[in-house]
N, C-alpha and C. Protein backbone atom coordinates (compact mmCIF):
# COMPACT_ATOMS: atom_id res chain seq x y z
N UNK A 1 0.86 -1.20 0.00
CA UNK A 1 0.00 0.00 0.00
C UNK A 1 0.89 1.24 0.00
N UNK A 2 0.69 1.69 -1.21
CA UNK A 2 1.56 3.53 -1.05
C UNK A 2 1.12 5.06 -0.37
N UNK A 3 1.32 5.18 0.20
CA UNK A 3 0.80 6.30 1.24
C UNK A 3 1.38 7.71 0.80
N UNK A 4 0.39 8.43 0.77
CA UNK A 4 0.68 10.11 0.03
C UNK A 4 0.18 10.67 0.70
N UNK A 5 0.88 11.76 0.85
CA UNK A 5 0.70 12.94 1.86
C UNK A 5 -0.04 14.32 1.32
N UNK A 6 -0.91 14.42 1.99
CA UNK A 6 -1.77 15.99 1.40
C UNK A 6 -1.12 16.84 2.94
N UNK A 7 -0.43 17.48 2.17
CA UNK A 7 0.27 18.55 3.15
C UNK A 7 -0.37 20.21 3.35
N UNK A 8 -1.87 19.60 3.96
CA UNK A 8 -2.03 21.18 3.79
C UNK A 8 -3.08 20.65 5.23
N UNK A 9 -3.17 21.88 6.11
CA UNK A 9 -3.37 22.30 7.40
C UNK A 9 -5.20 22.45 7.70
N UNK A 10 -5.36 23.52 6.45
CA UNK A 10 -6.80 23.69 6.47
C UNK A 10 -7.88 22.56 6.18
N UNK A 11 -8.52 22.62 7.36
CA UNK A 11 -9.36 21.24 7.55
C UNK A 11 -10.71 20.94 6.01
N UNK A 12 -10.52 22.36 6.13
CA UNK A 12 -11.89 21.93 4.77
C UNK A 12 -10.99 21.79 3.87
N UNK A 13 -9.87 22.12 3.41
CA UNK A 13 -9.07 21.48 1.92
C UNK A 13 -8.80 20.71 2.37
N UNK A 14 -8.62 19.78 3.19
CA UNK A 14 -7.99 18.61 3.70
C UNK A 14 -9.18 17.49 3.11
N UNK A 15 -10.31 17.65 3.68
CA UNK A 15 -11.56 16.82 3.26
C UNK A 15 -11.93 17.00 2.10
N UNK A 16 -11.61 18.42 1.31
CA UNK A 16 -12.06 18.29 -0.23
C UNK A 16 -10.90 17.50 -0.94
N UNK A 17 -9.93 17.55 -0.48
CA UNK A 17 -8.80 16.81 -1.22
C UNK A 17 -8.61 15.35 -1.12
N UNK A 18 -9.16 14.89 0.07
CA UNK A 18 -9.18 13.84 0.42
C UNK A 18 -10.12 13.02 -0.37
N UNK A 19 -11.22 13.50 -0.47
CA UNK A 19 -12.52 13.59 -1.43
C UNK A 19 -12.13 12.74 -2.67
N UNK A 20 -11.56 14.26 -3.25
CA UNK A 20 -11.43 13.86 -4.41
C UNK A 20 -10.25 12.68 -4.94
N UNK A 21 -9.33 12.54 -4.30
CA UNK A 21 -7.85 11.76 -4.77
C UNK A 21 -9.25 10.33 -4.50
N UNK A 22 -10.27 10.18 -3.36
CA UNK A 22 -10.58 8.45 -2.95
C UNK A 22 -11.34 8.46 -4.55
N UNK A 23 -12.11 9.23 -4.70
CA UNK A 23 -13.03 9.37 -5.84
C UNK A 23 -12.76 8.98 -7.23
N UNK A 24 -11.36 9.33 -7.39
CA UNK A 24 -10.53 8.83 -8.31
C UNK A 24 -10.63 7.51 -8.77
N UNK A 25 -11.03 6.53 -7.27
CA UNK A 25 -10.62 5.36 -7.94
C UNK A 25 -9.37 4.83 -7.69
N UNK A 26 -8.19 5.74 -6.72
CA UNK A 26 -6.53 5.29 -6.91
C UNK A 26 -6.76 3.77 -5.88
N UNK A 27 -6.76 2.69 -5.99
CA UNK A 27 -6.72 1.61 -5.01
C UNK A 27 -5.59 1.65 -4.81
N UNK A 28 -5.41 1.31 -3.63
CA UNK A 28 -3.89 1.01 -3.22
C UNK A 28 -2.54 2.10 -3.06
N UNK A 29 -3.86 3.35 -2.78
CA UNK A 29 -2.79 4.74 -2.17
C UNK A 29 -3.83 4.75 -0.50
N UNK A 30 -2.97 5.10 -0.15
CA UNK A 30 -3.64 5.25 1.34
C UNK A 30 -3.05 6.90 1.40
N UNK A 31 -4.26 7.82 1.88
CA UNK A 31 -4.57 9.39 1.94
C UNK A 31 -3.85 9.48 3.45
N UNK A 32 -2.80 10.52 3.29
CA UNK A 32 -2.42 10.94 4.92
C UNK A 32 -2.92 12.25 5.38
N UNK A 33 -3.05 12.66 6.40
CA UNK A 33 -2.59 14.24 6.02
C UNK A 33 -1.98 14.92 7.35
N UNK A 34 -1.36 15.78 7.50
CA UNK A 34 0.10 16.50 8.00
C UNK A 34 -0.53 15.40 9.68
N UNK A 35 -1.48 15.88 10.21
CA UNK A 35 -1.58 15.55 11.68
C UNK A 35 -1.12 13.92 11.91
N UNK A 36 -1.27 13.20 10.75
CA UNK A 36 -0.47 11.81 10.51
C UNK A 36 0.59 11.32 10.72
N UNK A 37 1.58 12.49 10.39
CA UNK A 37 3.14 12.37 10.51
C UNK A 37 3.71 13.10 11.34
N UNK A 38 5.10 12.88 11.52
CA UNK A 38 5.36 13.71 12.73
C UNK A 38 5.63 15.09 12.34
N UNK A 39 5.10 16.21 13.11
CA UNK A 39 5.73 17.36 12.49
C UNK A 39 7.17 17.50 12.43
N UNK A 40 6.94 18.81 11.06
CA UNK A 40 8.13 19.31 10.67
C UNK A 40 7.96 20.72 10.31
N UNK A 41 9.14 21.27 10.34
CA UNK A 41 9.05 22.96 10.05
C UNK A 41 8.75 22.80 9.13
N UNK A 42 7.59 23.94 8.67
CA UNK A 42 6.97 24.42 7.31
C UNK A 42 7.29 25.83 6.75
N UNK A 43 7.53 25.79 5.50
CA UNK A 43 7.90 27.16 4.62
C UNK A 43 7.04 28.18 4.40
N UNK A 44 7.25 29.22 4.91
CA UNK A 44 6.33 30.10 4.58
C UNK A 44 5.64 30.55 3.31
N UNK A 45 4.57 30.48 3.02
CA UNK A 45 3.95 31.14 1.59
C UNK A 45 4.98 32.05 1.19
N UNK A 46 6.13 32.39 0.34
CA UNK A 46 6.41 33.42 -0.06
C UNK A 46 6.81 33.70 -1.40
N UNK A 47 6.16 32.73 -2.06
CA UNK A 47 6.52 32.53 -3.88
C UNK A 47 5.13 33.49 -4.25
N UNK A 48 5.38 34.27 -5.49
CA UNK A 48 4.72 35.13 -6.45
C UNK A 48 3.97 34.66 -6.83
N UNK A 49 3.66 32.97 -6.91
CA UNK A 49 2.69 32.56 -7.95
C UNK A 49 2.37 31.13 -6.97
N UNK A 50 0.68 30.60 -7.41
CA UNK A 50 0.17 29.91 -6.65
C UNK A 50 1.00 28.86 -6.96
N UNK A 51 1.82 28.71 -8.47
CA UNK A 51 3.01 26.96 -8.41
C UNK A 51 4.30 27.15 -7.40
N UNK A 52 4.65 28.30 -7.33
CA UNK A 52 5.84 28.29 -6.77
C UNK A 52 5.60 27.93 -5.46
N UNK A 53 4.35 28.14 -4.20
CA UNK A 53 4.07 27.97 -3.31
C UNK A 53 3.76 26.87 -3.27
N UNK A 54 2.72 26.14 -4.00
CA UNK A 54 2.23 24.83 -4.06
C UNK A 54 3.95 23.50 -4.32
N UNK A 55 4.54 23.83 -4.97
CA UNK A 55 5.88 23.01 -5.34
C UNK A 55 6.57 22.92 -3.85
N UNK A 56 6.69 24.71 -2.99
CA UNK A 56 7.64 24.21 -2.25
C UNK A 56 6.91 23.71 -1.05
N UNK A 57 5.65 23.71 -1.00
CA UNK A 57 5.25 23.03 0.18
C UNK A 57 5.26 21.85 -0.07
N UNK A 58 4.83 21.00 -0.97
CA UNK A 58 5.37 19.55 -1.70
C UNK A 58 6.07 18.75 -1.36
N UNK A 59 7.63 19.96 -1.97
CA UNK A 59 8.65 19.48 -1.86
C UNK A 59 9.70 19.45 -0.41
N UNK A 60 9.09 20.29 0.13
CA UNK A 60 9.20 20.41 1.62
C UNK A 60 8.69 19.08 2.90
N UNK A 61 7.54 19.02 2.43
CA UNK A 61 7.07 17.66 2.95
C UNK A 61 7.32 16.67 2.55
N UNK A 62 7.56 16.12 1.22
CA UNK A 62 8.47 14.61 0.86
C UNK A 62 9.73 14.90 1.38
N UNK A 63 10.37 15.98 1.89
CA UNK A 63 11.72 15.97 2.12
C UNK A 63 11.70 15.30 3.46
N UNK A 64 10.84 16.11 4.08
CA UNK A 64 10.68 15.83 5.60
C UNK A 64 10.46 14.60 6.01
N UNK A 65 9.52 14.01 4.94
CA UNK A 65 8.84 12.78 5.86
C UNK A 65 9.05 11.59 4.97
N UNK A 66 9.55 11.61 3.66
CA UNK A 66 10.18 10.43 3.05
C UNK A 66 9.17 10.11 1.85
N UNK A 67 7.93 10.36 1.66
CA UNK A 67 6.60 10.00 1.44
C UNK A 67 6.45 11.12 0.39
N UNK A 68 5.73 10.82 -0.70
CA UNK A 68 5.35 11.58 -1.92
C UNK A 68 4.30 12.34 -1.05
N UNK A 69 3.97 13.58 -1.79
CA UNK A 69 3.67 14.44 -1.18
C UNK A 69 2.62 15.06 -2.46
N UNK A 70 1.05 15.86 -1.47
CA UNK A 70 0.67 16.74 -2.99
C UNK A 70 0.59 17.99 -2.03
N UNK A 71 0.47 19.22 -2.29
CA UNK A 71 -0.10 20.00 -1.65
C UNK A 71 -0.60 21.39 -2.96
N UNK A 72 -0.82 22.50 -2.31
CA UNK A 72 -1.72 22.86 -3.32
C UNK A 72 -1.99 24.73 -2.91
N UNK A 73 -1.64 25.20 -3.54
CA UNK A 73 -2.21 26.54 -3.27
C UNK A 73 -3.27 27.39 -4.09
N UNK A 74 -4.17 28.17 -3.63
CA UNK A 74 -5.31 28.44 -4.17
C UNK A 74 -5.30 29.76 -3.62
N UNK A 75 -6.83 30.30 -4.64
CA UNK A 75 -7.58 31.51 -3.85
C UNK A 75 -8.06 32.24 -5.21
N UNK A 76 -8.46 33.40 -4.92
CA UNK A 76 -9.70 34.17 -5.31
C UNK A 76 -8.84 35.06 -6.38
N UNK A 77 -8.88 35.41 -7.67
CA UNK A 77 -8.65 36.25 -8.79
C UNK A 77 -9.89 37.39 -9.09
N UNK A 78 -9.30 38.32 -9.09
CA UNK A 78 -10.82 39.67 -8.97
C UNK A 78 -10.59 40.50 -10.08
N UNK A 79 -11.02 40.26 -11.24
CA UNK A 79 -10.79 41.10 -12.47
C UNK A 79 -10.60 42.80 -11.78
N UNK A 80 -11.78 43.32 -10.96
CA UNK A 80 -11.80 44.26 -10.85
C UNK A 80 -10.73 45.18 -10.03
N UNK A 81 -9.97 43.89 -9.18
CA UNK A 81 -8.61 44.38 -8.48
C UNK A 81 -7.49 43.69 -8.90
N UNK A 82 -7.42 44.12 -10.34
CA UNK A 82 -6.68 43.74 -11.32
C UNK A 82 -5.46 42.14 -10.79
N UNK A 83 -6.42 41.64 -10.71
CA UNK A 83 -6.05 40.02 -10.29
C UNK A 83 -5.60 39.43 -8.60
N UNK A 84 -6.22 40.53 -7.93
CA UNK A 84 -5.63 39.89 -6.28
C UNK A 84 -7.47 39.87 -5.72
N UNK A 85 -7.46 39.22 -4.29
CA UNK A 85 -5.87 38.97 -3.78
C UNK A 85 -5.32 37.95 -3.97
N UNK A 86 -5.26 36.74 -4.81
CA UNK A 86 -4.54 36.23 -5.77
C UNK A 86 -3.86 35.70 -4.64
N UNK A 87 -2.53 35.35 -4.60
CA UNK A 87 -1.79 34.31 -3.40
C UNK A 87 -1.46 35.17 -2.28
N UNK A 88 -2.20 36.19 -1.91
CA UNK A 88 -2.65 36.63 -0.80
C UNK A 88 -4.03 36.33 -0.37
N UNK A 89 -4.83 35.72 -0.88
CA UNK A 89 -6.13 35.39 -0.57
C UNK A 89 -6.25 34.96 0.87
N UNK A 90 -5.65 33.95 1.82
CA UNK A 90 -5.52 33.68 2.98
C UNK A 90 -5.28 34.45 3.96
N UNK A 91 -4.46 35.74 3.38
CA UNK A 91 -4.80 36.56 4.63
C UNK A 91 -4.18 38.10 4.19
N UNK A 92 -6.00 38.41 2.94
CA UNK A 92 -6.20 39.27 2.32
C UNK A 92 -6.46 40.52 3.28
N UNK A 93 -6.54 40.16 4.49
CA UNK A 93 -7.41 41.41 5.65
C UNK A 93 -6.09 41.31 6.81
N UNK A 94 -4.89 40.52 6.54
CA UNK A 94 -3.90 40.87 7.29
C UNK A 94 -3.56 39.99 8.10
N UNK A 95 -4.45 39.10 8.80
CA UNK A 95 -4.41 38.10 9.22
C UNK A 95 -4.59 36.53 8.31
N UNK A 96 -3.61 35.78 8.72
CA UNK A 96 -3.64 34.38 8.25
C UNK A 96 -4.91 34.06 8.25
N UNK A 97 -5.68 33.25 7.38
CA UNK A 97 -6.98 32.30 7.90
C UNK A 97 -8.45 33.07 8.83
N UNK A 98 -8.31 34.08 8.17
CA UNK A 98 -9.67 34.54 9.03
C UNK A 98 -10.80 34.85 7.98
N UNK A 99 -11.90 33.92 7.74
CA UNK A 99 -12.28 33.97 6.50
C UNK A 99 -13.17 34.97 6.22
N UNK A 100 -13.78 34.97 7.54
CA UNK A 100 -15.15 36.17 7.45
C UNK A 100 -14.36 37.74 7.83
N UNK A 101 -13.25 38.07 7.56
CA UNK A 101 -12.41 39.00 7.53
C UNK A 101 -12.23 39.73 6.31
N UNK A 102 -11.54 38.64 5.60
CA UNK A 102 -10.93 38.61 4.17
C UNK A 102 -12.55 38.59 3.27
N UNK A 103 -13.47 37.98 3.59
CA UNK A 103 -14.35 38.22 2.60
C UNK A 103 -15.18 39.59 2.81
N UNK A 104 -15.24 39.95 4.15
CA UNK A 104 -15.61 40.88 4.19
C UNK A 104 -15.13 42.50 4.02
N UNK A 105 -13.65 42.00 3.46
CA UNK A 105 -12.89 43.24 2.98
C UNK A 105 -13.37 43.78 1.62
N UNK A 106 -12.90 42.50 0.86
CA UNK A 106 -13.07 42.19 -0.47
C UNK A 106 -14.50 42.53 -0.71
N UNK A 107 -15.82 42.33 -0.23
CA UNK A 107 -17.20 42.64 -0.95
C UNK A 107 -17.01 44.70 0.00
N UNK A 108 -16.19 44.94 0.69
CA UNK A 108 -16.19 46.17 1.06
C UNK A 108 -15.44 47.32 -0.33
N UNK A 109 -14.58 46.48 -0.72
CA UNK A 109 -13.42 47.04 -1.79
C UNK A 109 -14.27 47.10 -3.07
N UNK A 110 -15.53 46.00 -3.35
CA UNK A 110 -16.18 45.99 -4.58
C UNK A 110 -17.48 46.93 -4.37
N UNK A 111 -17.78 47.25 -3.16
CA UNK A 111 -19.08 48.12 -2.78
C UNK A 111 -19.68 48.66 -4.25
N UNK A 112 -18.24 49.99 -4.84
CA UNK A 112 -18.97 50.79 -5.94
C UNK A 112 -18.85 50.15 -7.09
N UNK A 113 -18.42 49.15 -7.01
CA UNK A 113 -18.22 48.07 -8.22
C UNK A 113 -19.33 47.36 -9.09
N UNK A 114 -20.10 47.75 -10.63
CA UNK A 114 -21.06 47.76 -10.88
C UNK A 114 -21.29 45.96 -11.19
N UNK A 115 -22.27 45.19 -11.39
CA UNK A 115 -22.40 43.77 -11.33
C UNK A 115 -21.60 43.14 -12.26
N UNK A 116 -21.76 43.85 -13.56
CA UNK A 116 -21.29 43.50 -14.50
C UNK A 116 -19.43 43.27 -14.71
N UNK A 117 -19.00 43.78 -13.53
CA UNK A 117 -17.57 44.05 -13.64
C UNK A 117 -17.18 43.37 -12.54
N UNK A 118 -17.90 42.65 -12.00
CA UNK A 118 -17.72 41.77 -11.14
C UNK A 118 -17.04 40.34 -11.20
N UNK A 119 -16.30 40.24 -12.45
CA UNK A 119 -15.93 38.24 -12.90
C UNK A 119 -14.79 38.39 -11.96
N UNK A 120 -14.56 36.85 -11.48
CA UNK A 120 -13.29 36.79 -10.95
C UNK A 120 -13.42 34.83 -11.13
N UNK A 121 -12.13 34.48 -10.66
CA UNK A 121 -11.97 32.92 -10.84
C UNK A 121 -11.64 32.82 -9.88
N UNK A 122 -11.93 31.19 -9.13
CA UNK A 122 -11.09 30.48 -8.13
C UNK A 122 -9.70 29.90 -8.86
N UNK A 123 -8.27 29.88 -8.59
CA UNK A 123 -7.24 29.44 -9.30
C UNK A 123 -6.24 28.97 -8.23
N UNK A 124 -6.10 26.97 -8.67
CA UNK A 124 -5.44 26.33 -7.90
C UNK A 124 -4.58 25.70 -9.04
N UNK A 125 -3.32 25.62 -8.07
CA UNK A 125 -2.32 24.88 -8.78
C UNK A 125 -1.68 23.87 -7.54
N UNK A 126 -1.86 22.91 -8.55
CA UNK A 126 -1.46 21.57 -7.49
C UNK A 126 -0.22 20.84 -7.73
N UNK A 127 0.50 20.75 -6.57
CA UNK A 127 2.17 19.68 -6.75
C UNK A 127 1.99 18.58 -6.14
N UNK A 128 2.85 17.60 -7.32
CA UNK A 128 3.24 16.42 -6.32
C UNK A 128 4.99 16.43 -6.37
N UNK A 129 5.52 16.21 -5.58
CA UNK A 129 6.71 15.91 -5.05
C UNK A 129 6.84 14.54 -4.44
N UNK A 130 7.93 14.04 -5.66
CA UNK A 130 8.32 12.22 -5.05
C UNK A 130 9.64 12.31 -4.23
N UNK A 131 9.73 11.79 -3.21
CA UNK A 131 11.33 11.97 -2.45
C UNK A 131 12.38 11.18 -3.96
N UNK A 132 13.55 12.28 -4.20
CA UNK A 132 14.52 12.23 -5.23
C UNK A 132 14.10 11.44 -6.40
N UNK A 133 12.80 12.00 -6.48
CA UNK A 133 12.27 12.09 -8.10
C UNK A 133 11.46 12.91 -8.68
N UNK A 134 10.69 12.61 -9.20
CA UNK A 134 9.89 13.69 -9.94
C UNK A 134 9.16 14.70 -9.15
N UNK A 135 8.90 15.98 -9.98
CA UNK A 135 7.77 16.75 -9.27
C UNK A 135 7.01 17.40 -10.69
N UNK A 136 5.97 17.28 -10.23
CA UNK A 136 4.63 17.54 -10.89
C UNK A 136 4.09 18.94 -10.41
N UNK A 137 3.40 20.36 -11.88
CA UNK A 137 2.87 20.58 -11.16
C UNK A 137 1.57 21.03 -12.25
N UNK A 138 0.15 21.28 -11.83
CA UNK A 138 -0.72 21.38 -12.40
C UNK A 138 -1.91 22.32 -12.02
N UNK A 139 -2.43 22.73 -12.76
CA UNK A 139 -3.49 24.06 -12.42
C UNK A 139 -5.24 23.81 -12.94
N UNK A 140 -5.72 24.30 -11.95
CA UNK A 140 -7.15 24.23 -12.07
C UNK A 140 -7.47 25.92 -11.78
N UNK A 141 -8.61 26.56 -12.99
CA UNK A 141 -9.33 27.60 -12.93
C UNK A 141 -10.99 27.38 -12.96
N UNK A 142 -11.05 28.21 -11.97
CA UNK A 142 -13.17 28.33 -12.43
C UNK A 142 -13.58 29.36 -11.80
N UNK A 143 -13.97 29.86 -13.75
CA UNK A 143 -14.37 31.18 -13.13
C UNK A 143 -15.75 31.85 -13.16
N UNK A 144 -16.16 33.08 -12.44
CA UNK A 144 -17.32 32.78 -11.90
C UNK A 144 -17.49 34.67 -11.66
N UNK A 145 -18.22 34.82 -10.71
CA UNK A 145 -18.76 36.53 -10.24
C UNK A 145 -18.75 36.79 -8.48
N UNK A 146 -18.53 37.70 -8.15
CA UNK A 146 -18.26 38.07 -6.60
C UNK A 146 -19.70 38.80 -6.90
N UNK A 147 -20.81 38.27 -5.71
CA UNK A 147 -21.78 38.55 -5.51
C UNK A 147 -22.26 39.63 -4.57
N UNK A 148 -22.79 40.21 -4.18
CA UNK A 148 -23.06 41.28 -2.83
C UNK A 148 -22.55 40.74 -1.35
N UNK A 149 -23.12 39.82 -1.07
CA UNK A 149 -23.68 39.10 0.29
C UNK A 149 -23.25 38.52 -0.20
N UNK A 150 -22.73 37.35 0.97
CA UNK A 150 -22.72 35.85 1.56
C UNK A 150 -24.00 34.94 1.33
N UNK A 151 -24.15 33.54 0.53
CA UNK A 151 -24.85 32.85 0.69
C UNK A 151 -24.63 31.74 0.61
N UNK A 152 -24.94 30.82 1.85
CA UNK A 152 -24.87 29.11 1.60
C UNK A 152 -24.06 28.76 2.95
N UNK A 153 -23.77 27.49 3.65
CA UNK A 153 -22.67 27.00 4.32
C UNK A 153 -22.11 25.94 3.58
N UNK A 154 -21.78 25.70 2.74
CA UNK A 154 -21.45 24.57 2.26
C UNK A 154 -19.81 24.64 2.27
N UNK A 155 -19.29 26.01 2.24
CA UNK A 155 -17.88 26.08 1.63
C UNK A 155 -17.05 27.01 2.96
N UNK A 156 -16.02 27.32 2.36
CA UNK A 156 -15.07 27.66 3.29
C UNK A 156 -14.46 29.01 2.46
N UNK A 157 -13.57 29.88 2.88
CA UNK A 157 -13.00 30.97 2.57
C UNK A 157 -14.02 31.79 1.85
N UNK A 158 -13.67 31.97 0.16
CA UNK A 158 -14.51 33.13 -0.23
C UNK A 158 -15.80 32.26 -0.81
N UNK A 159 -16.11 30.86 -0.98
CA UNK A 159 -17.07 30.20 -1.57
C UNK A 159 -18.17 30.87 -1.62
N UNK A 160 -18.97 31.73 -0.57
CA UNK A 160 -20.36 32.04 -0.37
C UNK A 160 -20.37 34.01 -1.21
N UNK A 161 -19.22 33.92 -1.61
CA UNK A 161 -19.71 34.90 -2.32
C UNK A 161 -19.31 34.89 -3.87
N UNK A 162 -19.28 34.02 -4.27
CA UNK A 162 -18.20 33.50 -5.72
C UNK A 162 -19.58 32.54 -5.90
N UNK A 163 -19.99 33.31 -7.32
CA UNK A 163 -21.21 32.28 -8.32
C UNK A 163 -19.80 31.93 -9.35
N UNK A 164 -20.27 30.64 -9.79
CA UNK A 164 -19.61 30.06 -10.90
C UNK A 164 -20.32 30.63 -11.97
N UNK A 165 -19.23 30.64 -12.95
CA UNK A 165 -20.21 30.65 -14.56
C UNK A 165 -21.03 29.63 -14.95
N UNK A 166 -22.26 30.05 -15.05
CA UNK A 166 -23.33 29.25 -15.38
C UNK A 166 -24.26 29.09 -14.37
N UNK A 167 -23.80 29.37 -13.36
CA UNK A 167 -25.00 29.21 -12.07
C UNK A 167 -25.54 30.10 -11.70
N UNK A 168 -26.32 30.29 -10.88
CA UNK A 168 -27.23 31.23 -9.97
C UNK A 168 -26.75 30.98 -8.23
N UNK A 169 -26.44 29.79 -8.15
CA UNK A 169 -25.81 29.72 -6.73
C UNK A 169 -24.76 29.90 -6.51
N UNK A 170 -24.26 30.19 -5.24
CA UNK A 170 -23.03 30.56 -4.95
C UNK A 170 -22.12 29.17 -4.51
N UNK A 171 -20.86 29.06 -4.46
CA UNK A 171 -20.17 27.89 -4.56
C UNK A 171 -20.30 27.26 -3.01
N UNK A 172 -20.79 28.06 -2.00
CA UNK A 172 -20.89 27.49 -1.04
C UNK A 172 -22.58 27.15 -0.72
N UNK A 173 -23.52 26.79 -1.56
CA UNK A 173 -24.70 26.46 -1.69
C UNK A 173 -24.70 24.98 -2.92
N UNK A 174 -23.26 24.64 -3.50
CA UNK A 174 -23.59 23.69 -4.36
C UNK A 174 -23.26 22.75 -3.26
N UNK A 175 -23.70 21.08 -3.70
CA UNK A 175 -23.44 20.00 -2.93
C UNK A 175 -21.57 19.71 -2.74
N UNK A 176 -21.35 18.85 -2.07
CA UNK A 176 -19.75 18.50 -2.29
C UNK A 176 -19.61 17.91 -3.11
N UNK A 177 -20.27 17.00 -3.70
CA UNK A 177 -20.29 16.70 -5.53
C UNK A 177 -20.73 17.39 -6.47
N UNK A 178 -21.17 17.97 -6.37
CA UNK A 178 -21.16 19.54 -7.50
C UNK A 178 -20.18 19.95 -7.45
N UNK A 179 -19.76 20.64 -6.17
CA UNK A 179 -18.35 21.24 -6.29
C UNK A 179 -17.37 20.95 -6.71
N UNK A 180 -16.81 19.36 -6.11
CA UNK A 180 -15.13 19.06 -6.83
C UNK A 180 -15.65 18.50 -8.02
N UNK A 181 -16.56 18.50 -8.67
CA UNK A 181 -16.51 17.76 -9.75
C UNK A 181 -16.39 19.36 -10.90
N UNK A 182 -16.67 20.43 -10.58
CA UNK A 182 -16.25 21.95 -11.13
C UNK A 182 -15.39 22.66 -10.63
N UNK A 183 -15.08 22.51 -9.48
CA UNK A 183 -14.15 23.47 -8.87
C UNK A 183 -12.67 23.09 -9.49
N UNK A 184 -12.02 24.27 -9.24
CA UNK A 184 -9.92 24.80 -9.41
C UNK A 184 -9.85 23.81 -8.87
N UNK A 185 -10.05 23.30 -7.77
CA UNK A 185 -9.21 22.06 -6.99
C UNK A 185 -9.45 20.91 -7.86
N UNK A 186 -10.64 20.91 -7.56
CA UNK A 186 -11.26 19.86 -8.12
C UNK A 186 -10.27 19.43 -9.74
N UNK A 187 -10.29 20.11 -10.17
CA UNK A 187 -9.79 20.56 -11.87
C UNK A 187 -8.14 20.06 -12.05
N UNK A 188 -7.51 20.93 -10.85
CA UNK A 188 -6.54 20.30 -10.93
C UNK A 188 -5.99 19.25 -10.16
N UNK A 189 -6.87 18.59 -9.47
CA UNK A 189 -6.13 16.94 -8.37
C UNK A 189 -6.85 16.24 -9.69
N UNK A 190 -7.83 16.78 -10.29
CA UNK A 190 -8.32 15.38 -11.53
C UNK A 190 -6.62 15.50 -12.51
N UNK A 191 -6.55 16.72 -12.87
CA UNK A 191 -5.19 16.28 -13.74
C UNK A 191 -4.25 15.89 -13.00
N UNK A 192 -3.74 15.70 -11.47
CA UNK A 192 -2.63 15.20 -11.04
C UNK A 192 -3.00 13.52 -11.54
N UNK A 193 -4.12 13.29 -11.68
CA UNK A 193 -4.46 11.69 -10.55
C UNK A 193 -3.30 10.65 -11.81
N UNK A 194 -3.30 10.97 -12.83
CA UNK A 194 -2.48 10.25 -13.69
C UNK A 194 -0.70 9.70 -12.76
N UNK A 195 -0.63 10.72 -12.56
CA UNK A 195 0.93 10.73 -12.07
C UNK A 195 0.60 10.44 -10.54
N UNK A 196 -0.39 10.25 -9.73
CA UNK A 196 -0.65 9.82 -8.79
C UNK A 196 -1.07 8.20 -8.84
N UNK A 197 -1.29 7.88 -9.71
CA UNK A 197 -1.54 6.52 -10.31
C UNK A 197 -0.01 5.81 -10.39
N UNK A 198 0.57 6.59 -11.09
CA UNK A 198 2.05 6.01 -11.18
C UNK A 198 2.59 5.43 -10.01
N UNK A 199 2.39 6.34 -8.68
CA UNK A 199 3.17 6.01 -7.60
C UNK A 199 2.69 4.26 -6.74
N UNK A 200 1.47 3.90 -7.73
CA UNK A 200 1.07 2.66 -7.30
C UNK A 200 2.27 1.67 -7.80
N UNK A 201 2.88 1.42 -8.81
CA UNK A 201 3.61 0.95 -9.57
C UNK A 201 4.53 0.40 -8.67
């Protein structure tokens, strides 16, 4: 049995990720995630772009713990604030992880912002890192509109105010199979699963 590590902290990407890799179909990977292994110092977010962050957290955790590794960085693209807060999304209001902070900045910043100028995308890019072999990395977009208000519990960070294209609901009002089966994450752990397949071998 090959065991892979989803190296990421936040409990709701932990379960959407988890989600999706069983969903796949991979038999014979067994899903870890960080509270599994023993800790290790972690790298701070400080790459320009959601791959550079997503690679070194990856590659940081197969280093650490011996074990292929995926991890993954994401967040919110706002046409109207000419593409952020983008890999500041987590702690767009100053603080790390405070969600009803950061979203409530962001629908403050769009106030005079007319509907129509409202598109923005969710955009994840996902790594795998093999200890002294390969690294993978891959991207999922879906894009969609920043709405007035908050609606739904279904989701986590900016979900309840982000409609997808094509919907009327907001991403935190679709089911958890609606979601990863459209969502950035979703989009891009489906293109890892090939090279996650490999590691059965």
């Amino acid at each position: 049995m090959t065991r892979l590590l989803l190296a990421t902290r936040n409990a709701g990407k932990l379960v959407e990720l988890r989600r999706i890799v069983e969903t796949a179909d991979l038999g014979g990977l067994t899903v870890l995630g960080l509270a599994d292994v023993p800790e290790f110092p972690e790298v701070p977010e400080t790459g320009a772009t959601f791959a550079e962050n997503a690679l070194a957290k990856a590659r940081d955790a197969a280093a650490a713990t011996g074990l292929p590794a995926v991890a993954d960085d994401s967040g919110l693209t706002v046409d109207a604030l000419n593409g952020m807060p983008g890999v500041l999304s987590a702690r767009w209001c100053g603080k790390h992880g405070d969600d009803v902070a950061n979203l409530e900045l962001l629908l403050g910043q769009l106030g005079d912002v007319p509907d129509e100028r409202r598109g923005a995308a969710f955009v994840c890019a996902a790594a795998l890192a093999v200890p002294g072999g390969a690294e993978t990395v891959v991207h999922g977009e879906w894009p969609g509109r920043i709405i007035r208000a908050p609606r739904g519990t279904n989701g986590f960070g900016y979900d309840p105010i982000f409609v997808p294209e094509g919907e009327e609901r907001s991403s935190a009002e679709l089911s958890a199979g609606e979601k990863d089966a459209a969502s950035h994450r979703g989009r891009a752990l489906r293109a890892l699963v090939p090279h996650l397949a490999a590691l059965r071998v």
